[in-house]
Every structure is written in structure tokens, then in C-alpha cells.
C-alpha atoms as a PDB file:
ATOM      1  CA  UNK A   1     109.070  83.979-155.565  1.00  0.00           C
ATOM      2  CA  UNK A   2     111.983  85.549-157.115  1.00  0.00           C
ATOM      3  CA  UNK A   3     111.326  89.139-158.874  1.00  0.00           C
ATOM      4  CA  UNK A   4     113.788  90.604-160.640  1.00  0.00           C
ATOM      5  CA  UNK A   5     112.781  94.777-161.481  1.00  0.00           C
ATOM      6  CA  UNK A   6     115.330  96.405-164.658  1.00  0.00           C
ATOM      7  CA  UNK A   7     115.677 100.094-164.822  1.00  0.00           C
ATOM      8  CA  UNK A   8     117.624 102.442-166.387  1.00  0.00           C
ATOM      9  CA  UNK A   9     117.529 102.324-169.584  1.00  0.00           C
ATOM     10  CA  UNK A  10     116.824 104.595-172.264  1.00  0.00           C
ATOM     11  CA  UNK A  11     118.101 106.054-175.781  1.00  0.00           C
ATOM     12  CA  UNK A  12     121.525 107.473-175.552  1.00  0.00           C
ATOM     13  CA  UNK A  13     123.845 108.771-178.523  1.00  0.00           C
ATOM     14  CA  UNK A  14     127.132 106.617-179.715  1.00  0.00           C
ATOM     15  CA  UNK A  15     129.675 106.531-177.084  1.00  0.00           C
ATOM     16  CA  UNK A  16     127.288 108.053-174.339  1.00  0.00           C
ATOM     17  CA  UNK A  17     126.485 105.749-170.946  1.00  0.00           C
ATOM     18  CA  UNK A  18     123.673 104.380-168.895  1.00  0.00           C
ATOM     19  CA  UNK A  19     123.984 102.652-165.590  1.00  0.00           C
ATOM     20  CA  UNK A  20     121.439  99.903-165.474  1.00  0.00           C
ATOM     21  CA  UNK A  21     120.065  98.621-162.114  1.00  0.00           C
ATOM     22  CA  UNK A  22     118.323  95.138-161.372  1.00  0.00           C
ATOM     23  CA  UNK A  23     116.525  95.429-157.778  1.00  0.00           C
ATOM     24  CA  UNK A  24     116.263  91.581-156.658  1.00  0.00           C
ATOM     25  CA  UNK A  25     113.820  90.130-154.347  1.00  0.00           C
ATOM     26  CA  UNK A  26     112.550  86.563-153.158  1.00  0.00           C
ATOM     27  CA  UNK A  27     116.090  84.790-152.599  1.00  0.00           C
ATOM     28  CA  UNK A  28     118.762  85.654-150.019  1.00  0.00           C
ATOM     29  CA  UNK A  29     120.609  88.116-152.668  1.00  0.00           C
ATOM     30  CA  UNK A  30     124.025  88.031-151.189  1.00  0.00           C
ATOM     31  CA  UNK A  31     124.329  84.504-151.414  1.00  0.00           C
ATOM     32  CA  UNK A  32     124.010  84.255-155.310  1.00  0.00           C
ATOM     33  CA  UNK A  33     126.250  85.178-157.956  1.00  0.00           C
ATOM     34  CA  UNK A  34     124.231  87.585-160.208  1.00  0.00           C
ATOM     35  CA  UNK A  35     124.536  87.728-164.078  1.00  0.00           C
ATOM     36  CA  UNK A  36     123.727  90.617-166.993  1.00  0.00           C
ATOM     37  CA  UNK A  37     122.011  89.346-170.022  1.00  0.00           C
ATOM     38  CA  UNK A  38     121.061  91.227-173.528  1.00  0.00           C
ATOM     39  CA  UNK A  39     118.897  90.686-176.148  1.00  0.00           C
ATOM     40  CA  UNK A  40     118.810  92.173-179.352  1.00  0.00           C
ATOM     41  CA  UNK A  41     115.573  91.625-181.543  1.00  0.00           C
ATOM     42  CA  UNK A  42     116.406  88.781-183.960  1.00  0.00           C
ATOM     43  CA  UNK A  43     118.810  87.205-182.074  1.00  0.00           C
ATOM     44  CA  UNK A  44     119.559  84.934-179.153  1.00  0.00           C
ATOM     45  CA  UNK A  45     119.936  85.966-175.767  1.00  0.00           C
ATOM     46  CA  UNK A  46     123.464  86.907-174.968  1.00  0.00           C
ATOM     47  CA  UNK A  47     125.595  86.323-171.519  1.00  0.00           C
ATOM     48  CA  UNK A  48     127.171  89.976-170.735  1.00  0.00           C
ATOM     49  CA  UNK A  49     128.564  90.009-167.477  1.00  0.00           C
ATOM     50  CA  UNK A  50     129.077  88.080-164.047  1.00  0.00           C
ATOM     51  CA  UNK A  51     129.531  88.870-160.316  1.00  0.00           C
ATOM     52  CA  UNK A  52     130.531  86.672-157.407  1.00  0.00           C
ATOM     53  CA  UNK A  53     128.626  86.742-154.524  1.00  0.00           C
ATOM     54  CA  UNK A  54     132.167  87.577-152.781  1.00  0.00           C
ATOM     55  CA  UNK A  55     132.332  90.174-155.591  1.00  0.00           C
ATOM     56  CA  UNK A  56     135.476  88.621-157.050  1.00  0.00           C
ATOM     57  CA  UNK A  57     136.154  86.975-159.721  1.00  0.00           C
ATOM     58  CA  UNK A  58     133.959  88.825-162.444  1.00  0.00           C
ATOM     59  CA  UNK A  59     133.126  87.810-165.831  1.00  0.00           C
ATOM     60  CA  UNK A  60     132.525  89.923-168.980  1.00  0.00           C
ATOM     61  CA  UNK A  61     131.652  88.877-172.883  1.00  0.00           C
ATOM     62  CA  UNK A  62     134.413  89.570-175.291  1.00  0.00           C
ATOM     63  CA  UNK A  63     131.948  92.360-176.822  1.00  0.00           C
ATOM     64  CA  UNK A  64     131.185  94.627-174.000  1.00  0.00           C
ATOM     65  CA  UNK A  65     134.624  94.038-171.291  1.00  0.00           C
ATOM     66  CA  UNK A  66     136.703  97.328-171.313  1.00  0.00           C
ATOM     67  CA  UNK A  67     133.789  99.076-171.500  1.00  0.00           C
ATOM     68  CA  UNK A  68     131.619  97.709-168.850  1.00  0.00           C
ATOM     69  CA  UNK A  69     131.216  97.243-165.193  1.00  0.00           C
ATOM     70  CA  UNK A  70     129.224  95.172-163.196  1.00  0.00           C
ATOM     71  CA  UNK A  71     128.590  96.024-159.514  1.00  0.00           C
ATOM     72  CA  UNK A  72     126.510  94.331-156.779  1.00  0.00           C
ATOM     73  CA  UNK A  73     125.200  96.377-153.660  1.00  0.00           C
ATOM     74  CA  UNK A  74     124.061  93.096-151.002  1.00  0.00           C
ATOM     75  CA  UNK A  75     123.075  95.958-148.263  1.00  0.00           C
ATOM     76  CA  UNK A  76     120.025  97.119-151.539  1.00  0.00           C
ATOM     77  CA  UNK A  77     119.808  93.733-152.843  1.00  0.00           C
ATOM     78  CA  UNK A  78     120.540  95.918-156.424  1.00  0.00           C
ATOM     79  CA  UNK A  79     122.911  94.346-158.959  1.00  0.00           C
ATOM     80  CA  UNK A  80     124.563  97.444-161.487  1.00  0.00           C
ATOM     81  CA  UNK A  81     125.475  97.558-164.738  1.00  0.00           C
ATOM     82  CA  UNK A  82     127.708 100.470-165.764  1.00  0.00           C
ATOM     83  CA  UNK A  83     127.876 101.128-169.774  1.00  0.00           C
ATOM     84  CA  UNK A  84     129.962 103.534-171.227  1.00  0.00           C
ATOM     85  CA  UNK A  85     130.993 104.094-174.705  1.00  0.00           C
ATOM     86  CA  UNK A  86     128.266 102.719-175.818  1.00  0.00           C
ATOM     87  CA  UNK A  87     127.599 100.944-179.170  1.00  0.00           C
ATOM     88  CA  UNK A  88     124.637 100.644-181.514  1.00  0.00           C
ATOM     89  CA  UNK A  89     125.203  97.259-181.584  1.00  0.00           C
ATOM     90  CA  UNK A  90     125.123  97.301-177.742  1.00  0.00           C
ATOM     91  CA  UNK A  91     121.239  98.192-178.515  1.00  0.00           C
ATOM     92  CA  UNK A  92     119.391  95.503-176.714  1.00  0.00           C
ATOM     93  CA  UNK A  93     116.713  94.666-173.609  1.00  0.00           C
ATOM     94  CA  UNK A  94     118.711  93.863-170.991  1.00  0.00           C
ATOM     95  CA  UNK A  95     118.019  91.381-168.453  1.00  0.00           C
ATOM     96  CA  UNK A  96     119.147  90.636-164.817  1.00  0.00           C
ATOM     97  CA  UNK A  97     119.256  87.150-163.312  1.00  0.00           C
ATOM     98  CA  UNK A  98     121.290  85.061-160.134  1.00  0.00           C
ATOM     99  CA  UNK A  99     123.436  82.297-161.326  1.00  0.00           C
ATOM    100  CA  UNK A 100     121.756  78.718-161.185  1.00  0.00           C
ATOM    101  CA  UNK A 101     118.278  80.203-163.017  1.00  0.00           C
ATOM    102  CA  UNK A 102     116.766  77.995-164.900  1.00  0.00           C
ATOM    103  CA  UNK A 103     117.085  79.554-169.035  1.00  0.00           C
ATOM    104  CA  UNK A 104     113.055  79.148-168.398  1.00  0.00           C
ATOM    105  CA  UNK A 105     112.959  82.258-166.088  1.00  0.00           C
ATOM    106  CA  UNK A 106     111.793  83.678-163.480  1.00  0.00           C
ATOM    107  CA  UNK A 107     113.025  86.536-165.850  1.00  0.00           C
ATOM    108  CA  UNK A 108     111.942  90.605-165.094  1.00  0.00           C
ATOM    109  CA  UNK A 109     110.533  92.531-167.695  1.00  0.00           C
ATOM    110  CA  UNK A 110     114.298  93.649-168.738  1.00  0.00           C
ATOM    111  CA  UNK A 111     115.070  97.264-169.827  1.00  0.00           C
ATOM    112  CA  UNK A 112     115.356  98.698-173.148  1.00  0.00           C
ATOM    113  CA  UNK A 113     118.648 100.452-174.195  1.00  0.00           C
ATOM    114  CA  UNK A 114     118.820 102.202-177.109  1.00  0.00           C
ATOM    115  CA  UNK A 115     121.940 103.364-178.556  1.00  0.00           C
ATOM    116  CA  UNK A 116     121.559 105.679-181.971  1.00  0.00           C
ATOM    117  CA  UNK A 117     122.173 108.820-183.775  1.00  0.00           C
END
């Protein structure tokens, strides 16, 4: 089964950072592209960012590229997610996922970032 484990979030000031991990297990990891997803209460779930399994090309949303980064790690089966200048409106649960999931899930239990004054 796949399992997909979120950490590293927390509550961080305007224009602070957080670097997210997603620790992946249940599907050969290196052979999947691997995909950040956000979602803020209220609204849908948004597409963030998006790594090859070769690494190249990556993808960001309009909203979050420039400030960004998305890293994979195949050797620790851990995707990244390195936020900087962060935004309230970057305030979201974030979610992890490999490219071909179904929208139904497997999802993990996603991490909570928090961005405020």
C-alpha cells in the first residue's frame, strides 16, 4: 500500500521558511514523478509543485515559483519542499503525492503550515 508521512510544518512569521518533507513508502519511489499539493480551509485543493523522477523538468504554480523549491532524495525515498518568504496566504495543509494518483487518495495526513503575525 502506498503511505505517504508530511512533516514539517508549523507556524512561522511573514516572510520566514519551513522545509516540508513527504517520506514515501509502498511504490518503487524513484520511478514516479512526485507532486506538492495545498489546501487552504474553504477552498479547493491546489497543485503547487512537480518533480521528475529524472529530477528535471520541474513544475511550480504561478503563486508559490520564485519562492519555492521542490527536491526529491530517491536514496530516502523523501520528496522536499523548501518555502521561503512565506505568505499568509501560503497558509494551508500541505499534501504529498506521486504523479498518476488517483484525486481519491491514497493521501497522508498532510502537514499544517501556518503563516501569521
Amino acid at each position: 500500500q502506498v503511505q505517504l508521512v508530511e512533516s514539517g510544518g508549523g507556524l512561522v512569521l511573514p516572510g520566514g521558511s519551513l522545509r516540508l518533507s513527504c517520506a514515501a513508502s509502498g511504490f518503487t519511489f524513484s520511478h514516479y514523478g512526485m507532486n506538492w499539493y495545498r489546501r487552504a480551509p474553504g477552498k479547493e485543493r491546489e497543485w503547487v509543485a512537480y518533480i521528475a523522477p529524472q529530477g528535471e523538468p520541474f513544475l511550480y504554480a504561478d503563486s508559490v515559483v520564485g519562492r519555492f523549491t521542490i527536491q526529491r532524495d530517491d536514496a530516502k525515498n523523501t520528496l522536499y519542499l523548501e518555502m521561503k518568504r512565506l505568505k499568509p496566504e501560503d497558509t494551508a495543509m500541505y499534501y504529498c503525492n506521486k504523479q498518476g494518483a488517483l484525486a481519491n487518495g491514497p493521501w497522508g495526513q498532510g502537514t499544517q503550515v501556518t503563516v501569521s503575525s
